[in-house]
PDB file of N, CA and C in Angstrom:
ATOM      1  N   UNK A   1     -29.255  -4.216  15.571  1.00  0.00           N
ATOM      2  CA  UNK A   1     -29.239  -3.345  14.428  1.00  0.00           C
ATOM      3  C   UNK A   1     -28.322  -2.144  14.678  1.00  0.00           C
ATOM      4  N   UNK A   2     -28.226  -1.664  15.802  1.00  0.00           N
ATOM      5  CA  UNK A   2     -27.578  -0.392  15.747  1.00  0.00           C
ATOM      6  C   UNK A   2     -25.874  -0.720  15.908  1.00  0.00           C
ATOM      7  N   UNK A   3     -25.496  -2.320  16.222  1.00  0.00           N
ATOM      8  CA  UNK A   3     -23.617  -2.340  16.422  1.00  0.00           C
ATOM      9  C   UNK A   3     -23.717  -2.639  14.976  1.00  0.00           C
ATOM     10  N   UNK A   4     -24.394  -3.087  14.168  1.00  0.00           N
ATOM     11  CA  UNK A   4     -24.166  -3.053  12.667  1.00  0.00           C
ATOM     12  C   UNK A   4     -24.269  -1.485  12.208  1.00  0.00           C
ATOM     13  N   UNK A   5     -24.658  -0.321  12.545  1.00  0.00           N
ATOM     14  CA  UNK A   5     -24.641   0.823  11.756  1.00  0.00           C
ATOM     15  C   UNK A   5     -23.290   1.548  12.292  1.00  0.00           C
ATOM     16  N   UNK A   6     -23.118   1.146  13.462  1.00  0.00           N
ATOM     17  CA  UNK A   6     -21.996   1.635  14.315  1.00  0.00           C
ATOM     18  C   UNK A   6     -20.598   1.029  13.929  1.00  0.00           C
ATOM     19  N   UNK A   7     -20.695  -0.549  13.249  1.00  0.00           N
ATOM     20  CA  UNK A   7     -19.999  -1.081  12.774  1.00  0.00           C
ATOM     21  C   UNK A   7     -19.680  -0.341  11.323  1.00  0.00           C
ATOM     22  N   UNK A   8     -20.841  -0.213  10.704  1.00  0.00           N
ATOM     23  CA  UNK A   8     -20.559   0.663   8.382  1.00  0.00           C
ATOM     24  C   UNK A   8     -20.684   2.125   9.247  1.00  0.00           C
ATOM     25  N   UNK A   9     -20.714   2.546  10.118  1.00  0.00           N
ATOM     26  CA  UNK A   9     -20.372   4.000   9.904  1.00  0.00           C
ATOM     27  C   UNK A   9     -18.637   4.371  10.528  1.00  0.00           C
ATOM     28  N   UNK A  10     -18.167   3.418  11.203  1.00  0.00           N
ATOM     29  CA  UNK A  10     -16.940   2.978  11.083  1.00  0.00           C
ATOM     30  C   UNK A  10     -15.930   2.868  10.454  1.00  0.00           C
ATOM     31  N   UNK A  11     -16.320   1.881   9.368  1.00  0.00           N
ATOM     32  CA  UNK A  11     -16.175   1.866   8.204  1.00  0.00           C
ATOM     33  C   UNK A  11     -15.423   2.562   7.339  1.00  0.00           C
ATOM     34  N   UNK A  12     -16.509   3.375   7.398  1.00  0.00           N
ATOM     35  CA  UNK A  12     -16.585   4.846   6.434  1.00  0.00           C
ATOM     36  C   UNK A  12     -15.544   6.231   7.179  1.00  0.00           C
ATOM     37  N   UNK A  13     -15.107   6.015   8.486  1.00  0.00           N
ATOM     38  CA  UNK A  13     -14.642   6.873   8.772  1.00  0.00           C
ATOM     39  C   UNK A  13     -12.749   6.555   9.113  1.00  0.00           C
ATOM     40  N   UNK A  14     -13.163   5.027   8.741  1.00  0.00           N
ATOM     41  CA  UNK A  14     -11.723   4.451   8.105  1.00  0.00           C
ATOM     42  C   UNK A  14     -11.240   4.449   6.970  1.00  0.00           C
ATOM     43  N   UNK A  15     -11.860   4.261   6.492  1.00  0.00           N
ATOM     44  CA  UNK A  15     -11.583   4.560   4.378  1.00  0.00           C
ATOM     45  C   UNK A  15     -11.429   5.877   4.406  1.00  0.00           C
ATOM     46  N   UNK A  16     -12.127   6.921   4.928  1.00  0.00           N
ATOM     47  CA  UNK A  16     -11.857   8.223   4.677  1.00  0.00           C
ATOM     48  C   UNK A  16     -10.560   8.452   5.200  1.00  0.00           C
ATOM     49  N   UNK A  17     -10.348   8.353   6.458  1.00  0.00           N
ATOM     50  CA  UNK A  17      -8.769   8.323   6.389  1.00  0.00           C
ATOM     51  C   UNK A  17      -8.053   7.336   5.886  1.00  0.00           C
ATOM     52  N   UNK A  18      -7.794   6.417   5.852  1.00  0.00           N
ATOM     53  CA  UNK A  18      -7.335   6.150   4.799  1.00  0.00           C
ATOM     54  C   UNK A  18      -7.291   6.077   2.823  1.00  0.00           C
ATOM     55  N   UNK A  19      -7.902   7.202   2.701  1.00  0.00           N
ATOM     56  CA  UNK A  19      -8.728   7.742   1.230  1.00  0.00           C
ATOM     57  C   UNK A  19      -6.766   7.924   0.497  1.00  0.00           C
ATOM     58  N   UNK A  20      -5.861   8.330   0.821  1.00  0.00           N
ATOM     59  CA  UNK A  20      -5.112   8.617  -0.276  1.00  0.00           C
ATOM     60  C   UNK A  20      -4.438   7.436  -0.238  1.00  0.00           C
ATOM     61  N   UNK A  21      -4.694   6.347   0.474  1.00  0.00           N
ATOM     62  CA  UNK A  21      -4.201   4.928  -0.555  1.00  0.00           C
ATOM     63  C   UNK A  21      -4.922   4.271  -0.607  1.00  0.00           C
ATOM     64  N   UNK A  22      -5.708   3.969  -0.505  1.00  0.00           N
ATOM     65  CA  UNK A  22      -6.855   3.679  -0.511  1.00  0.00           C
ATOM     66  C   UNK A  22      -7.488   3.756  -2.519  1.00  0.00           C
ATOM     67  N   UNK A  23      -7.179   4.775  -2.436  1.00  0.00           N
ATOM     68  CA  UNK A  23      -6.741   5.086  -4.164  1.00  0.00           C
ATOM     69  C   UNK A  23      -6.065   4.452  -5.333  1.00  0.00           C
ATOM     70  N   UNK A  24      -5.220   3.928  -4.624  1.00  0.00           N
ATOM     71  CA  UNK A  24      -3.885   3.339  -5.759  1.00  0.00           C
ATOM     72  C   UNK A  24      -4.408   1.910  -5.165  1.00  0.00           C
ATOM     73  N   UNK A  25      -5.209   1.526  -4.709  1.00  0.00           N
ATOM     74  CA  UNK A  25      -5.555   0.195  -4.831  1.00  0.00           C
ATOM     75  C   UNK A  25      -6.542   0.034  -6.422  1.00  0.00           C
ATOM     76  N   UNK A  26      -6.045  -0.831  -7.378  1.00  0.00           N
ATOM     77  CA  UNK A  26      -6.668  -0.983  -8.428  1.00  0.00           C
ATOM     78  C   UNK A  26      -7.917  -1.230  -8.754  1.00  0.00           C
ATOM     79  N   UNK A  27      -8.916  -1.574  -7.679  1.00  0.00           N
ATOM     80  CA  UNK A  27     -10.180  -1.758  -8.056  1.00  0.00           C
ATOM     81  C   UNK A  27     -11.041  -0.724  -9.178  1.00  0.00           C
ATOM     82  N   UNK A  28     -11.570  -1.207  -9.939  1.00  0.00           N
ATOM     83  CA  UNK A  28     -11.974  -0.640 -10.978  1.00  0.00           C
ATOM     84  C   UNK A  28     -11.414   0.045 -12.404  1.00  0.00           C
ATOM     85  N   UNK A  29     -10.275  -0.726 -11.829  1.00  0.00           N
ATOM     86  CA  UNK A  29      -9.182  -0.748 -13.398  1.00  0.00           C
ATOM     87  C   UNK A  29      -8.839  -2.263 -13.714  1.00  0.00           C
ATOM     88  N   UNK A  30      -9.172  -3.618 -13.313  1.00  0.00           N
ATOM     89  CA  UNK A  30      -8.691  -4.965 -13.200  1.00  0.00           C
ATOM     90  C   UNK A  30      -9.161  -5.387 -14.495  1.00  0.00           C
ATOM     91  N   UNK A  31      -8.611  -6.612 -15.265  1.00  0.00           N
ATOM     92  CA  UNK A  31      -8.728  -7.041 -16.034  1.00  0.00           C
ATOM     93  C   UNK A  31     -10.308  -8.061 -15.919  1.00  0.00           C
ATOM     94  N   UNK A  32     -11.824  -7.793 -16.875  1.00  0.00           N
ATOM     95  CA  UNK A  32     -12.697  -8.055 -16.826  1.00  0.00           C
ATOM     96  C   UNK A  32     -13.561  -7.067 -16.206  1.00  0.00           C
ATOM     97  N   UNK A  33     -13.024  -5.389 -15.798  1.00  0.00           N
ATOM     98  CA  UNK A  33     -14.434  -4.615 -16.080  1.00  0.00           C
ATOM     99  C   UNK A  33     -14.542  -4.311 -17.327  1.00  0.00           C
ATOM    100  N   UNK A  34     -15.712  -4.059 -17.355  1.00  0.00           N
ATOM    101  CA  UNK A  34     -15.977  -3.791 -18.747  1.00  0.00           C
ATOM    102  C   UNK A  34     -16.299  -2.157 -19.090  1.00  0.00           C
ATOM    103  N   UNK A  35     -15.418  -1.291 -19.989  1.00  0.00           N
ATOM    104  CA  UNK A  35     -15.828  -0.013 -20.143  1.00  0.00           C
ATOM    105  C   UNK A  35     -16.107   0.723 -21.942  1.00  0.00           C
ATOM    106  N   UNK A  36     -16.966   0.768 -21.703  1.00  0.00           N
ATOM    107  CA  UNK A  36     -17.908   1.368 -23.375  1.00  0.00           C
ATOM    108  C   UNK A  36     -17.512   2.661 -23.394  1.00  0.00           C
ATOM    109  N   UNK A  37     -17.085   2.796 -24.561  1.00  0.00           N
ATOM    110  CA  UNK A  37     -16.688   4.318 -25.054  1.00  0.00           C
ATOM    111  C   UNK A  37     -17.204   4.651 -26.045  1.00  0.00           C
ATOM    112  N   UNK A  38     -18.332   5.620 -25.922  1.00  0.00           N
ATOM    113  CA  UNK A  38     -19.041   6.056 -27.249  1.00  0.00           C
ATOM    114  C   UNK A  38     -19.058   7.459 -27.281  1.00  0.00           C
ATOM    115  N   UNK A  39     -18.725   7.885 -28.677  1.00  0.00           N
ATOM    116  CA  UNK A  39     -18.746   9.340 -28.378  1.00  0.00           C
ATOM    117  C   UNK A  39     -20.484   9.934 -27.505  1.00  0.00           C
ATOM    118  N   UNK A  40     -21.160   9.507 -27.440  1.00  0.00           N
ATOM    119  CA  UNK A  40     -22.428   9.878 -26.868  1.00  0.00           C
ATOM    120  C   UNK A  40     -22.512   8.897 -25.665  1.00  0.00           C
ATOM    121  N   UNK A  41     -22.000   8.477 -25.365  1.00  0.00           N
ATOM    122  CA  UNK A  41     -22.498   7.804 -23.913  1.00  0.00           C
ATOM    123  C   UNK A  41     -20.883   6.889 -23.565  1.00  0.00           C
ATOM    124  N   UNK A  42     -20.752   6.723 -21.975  1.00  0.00           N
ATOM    125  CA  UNK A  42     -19.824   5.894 -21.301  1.00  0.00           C
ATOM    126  C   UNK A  42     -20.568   5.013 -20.635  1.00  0.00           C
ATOM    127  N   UNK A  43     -20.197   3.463 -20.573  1.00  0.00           N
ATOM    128  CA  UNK A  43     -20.832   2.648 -19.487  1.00  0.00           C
ATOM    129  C   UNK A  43     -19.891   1.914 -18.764  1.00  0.00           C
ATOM    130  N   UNK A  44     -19.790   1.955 -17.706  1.00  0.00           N
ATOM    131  CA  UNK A  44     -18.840   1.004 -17.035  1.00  0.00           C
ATOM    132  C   UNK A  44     -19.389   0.136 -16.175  1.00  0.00           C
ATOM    133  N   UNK A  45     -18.691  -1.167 -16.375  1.00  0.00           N
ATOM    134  CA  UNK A  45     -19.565  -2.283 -16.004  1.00  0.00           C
ATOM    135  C   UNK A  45     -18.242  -2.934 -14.890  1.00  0.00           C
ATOM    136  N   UNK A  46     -18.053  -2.622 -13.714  1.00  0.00           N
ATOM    137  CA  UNK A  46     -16.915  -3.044 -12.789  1.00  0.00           C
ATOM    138  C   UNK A  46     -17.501  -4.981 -12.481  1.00  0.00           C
ATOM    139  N   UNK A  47     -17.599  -5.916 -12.929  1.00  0.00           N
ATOM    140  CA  UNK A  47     -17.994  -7.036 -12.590  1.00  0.00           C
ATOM    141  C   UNK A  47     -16.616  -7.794 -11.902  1.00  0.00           C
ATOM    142  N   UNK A  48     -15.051  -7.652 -12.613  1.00  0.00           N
ATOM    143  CA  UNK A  48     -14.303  -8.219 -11.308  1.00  0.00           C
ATOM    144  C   UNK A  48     -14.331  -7.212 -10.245  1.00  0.00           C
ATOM    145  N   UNK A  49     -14.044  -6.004 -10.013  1.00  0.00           N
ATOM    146  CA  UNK A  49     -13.757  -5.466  -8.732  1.00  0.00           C
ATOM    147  C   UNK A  49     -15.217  -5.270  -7.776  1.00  0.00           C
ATOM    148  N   UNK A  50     -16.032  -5.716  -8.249  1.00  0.00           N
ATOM    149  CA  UNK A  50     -16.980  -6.133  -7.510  1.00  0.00           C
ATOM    150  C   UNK A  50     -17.261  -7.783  -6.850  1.00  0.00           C
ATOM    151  N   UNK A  51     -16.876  -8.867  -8.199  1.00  0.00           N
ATOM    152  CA  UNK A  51     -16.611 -10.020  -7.561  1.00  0.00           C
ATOM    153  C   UNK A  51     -15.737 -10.287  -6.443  1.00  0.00           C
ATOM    154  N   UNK A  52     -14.854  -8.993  -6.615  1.00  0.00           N
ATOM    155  CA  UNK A  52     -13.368  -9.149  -5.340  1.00  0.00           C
ATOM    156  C   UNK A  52     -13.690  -8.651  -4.131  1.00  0.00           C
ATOM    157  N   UNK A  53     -14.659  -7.397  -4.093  1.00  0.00           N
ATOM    158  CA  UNK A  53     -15.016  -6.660  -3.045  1.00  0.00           C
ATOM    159  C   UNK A  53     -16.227  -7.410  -2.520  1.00  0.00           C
ATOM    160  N   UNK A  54     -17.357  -8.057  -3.252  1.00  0.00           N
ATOM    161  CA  UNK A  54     -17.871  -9.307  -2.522  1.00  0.00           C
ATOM    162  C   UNK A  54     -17.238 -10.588  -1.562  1.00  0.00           C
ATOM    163  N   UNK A  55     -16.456 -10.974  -2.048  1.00  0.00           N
ATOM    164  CA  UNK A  55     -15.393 -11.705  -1.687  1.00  0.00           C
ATOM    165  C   UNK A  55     -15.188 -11.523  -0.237  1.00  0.00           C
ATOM    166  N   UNK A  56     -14.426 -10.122  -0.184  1.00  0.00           N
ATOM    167  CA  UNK A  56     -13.968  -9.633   1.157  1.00  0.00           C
ATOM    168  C   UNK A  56     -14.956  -9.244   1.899  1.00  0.00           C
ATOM    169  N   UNK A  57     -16.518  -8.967   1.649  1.00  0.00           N
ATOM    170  CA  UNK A  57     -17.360  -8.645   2.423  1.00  0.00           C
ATOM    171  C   UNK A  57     -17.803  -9.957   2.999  1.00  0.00           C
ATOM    172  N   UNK A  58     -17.652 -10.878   2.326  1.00  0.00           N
ATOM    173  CA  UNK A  58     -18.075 -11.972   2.710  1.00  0.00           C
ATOM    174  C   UNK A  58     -17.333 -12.518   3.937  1.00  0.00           C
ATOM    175  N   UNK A  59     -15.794 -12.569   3.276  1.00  0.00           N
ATOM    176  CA  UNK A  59     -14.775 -13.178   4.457  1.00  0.00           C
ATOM    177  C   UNK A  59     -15.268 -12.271   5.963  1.00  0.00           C
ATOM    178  N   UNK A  60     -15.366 -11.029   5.988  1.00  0.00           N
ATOM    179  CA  UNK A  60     -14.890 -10.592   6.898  1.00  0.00           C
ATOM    180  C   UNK A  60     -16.234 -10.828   7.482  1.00  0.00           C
ATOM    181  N   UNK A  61     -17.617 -10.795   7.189  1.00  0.00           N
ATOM    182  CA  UNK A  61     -18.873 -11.074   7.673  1.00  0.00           C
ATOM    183  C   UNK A  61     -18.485 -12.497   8.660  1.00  0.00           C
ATOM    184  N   UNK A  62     -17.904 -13.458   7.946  1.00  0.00           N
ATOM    185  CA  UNK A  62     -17.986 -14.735   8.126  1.00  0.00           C
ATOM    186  C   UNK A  62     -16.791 -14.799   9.692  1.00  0.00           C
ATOM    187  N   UNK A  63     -15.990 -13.639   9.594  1.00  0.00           N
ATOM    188  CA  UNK A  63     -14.591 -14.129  10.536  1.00  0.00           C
ATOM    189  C   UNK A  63     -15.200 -12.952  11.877  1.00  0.00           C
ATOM    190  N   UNK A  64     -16.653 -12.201  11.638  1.00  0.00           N
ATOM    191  CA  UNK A  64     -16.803 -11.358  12.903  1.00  0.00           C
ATOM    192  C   UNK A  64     -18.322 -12.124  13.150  1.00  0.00           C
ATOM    193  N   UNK A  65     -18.924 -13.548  12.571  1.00  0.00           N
ATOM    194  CA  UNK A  65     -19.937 -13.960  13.061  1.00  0.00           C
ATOM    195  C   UNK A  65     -19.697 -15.517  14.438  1.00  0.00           C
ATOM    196  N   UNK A  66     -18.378 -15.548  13.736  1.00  0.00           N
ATOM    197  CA  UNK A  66     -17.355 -16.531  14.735  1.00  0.00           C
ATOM    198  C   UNK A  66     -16.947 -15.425  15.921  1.00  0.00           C
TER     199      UNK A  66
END
């Protein structure tokens, strides 16, 4: 349990540096989220950039259990 927290707190201190491109990667602008515009309420429904970011959690789970 703890090389897995040591592993996502890792992670996190890679994305942070890398945070300003990290940015201009399109997730959550892709064709099939879904975003509601009401003058009284916004909903955003990210279902591809989540199918994509599943994806890669998966691969990479699968290529550090080998």
């Amino acid at each position: 349990m703890r090389k897995i927290i040591i592993i996502i707190g890792l992670a996190f201190v890679v994305a942070g540096l890398f945070w300003p491109w990290l940015v201009k990667i399109p997730l959550g602008r892709l064709p099939g989220d879904i975003i509601i515009n009401r003058p009284s309420i916004k909903i955003y429904i990210p279902i591809t950039s989540m199918i994509i970011v599943s994806l890669i959690i998966t691969l990479l789970m699968w290529l550090f259990r080998k």
